[in-house]
C-alpha atoms as a PDB file:
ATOM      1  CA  UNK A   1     -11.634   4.658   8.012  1.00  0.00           C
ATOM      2  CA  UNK A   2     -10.091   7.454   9.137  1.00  0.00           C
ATOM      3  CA  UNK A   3      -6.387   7.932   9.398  1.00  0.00           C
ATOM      4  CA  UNK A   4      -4.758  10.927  11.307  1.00  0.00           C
ATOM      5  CA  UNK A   5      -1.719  12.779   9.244  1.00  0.00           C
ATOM      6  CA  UNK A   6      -1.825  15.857  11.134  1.00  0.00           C
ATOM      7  CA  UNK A   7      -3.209  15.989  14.894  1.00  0.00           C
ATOM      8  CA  UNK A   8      -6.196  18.041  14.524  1.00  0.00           C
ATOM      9  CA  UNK A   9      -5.254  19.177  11.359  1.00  0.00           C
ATOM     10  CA  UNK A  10      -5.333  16.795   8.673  1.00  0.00           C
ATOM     11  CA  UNK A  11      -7.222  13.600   8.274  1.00  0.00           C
ATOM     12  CA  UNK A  12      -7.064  10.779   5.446  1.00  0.00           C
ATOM     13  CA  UNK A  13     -10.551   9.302   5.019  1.00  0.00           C
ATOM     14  CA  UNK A  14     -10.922   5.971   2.902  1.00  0.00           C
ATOM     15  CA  UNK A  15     -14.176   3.611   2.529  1.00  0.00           C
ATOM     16  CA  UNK A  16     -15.713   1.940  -0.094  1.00  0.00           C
ATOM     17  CA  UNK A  17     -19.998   2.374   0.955  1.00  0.00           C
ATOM     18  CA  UNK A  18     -21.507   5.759   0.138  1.00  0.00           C
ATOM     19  CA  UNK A  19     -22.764   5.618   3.645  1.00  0.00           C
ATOM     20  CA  UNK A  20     -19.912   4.712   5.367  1.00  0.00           C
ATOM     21  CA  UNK A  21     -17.613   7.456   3.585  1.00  0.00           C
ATOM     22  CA  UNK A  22     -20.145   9.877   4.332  1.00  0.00           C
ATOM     23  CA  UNK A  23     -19.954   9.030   8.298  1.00  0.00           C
ATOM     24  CA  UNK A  24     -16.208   9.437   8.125  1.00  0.00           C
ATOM     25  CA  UNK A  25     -16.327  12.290   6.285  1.00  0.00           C
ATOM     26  CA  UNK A  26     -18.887  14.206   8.555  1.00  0.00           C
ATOM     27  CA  UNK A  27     -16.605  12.884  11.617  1.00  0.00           C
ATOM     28  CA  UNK A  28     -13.176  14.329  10.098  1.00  0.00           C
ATOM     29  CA  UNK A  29     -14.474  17.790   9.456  1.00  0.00           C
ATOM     30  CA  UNK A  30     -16.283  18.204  12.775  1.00  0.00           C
ATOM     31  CA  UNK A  31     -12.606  16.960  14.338  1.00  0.00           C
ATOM     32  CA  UNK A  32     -10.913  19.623  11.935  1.00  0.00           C
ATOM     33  CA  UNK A  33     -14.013  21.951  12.489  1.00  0.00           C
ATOM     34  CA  UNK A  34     -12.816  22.230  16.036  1.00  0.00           C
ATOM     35  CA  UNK A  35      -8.967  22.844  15.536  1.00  0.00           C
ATOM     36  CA  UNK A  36     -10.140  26.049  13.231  1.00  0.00           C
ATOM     37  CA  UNK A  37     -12.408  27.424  15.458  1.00  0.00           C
ATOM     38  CA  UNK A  38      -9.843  27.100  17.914  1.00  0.00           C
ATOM     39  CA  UNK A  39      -7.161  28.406  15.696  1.00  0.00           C
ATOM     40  CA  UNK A  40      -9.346  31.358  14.614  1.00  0.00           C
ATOM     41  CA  UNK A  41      -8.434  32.252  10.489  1.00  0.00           C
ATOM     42  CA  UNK A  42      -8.424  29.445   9.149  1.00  0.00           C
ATOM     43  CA  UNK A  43     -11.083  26.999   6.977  1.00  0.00           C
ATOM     44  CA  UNK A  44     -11.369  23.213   6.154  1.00  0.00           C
ATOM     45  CA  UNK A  45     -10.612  22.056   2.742  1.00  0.00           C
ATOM     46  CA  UNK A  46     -11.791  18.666   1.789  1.00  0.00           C
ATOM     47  CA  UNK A  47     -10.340  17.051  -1.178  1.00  0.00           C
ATOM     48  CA  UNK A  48     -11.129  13.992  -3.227  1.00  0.00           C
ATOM     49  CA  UNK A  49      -8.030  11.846  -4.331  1.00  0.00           C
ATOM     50  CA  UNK A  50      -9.776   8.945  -5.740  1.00  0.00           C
ATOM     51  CA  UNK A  51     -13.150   6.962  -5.844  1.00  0.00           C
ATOM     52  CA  UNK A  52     -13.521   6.621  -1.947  1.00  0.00           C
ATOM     53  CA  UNK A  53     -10.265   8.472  -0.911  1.00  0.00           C
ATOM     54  CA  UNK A  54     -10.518  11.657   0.343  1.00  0.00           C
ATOM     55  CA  UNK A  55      -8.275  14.608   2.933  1.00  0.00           C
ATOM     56  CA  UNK A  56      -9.322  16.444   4.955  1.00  0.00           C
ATOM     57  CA  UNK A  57      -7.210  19.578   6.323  1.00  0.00           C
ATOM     58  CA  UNK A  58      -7.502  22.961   8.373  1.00  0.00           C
ATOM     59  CA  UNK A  59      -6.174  25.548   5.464  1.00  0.00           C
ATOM     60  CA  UNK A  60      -5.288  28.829   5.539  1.00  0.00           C
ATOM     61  CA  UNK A  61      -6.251  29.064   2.443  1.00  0.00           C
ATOM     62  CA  UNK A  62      -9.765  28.490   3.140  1.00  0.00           C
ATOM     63  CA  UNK A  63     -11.712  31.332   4.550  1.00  0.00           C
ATOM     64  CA  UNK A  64     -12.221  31.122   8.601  1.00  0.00           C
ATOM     65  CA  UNK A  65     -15.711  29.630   9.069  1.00  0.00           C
ATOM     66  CA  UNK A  66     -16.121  28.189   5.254  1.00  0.00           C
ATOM     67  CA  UNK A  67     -15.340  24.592   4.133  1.00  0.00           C
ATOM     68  CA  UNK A  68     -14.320  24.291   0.528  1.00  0.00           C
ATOM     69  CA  UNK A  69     -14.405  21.068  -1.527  1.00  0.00           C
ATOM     70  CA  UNK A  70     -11.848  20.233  -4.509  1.00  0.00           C
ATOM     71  CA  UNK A  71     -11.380  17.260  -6.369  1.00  0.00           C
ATOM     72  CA  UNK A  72      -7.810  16.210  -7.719  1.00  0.00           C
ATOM     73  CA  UNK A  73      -9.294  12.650  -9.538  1.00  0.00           C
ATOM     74  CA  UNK A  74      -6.402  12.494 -12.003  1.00  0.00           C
ATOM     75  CA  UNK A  75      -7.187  10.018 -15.109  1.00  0.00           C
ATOM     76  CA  UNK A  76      -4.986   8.155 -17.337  1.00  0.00           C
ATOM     77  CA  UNK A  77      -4.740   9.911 -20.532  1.00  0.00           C
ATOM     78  CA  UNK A  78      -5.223   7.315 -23.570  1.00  0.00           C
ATOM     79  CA  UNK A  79      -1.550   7.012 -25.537  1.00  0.00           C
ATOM     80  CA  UNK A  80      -1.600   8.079 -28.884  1.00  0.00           C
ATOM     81  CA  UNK A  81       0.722   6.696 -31.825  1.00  0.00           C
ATOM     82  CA  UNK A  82       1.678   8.351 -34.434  1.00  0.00           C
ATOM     83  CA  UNK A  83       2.952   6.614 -37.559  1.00  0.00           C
ATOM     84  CA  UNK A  84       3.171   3.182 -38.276  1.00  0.00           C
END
């Protein structure tokens, strides 16, 4: 599914089949694909939040014409005790 945060610049994409995720995927970027070629300077990032969670945004961090990928999967750290 695709959810719209930005109007033609940032996208939340959620699924849970491969297949299905990739569709959306492909389907987000081409939408944000055509606000940065109309914007001129600016790239697509696409980032993974979580297992079948993703964003995707026009950056101007990203270099016009390039999309990057980054992953920001943050896992629980195991707790440690010390003593008894």
């Amino acid at each position: 599914m695709i959810t719209t945060i930005e109007t033609g610049r940032s996208y939340h994409v959620t699924g849970d089949k491969p297949q299905s995720i990739q569709q959306e995927l492909d389907s987000a970027v081409e939408l944000a694909r055509y606000q940065a070629m109309k914007d001129g300077g600016h790239g697509i990032l696409v980032t993974r939040l979580g297992p079948g969670t993703f964003t995707v945004t026009v950056s101007a961090d990203v270099p016009y014409g390039t999309t990057q990928e980054s992953c920001q999967i943050r896992t629980p750290r195991p707790r440690v005790t010390i003593g008894s």
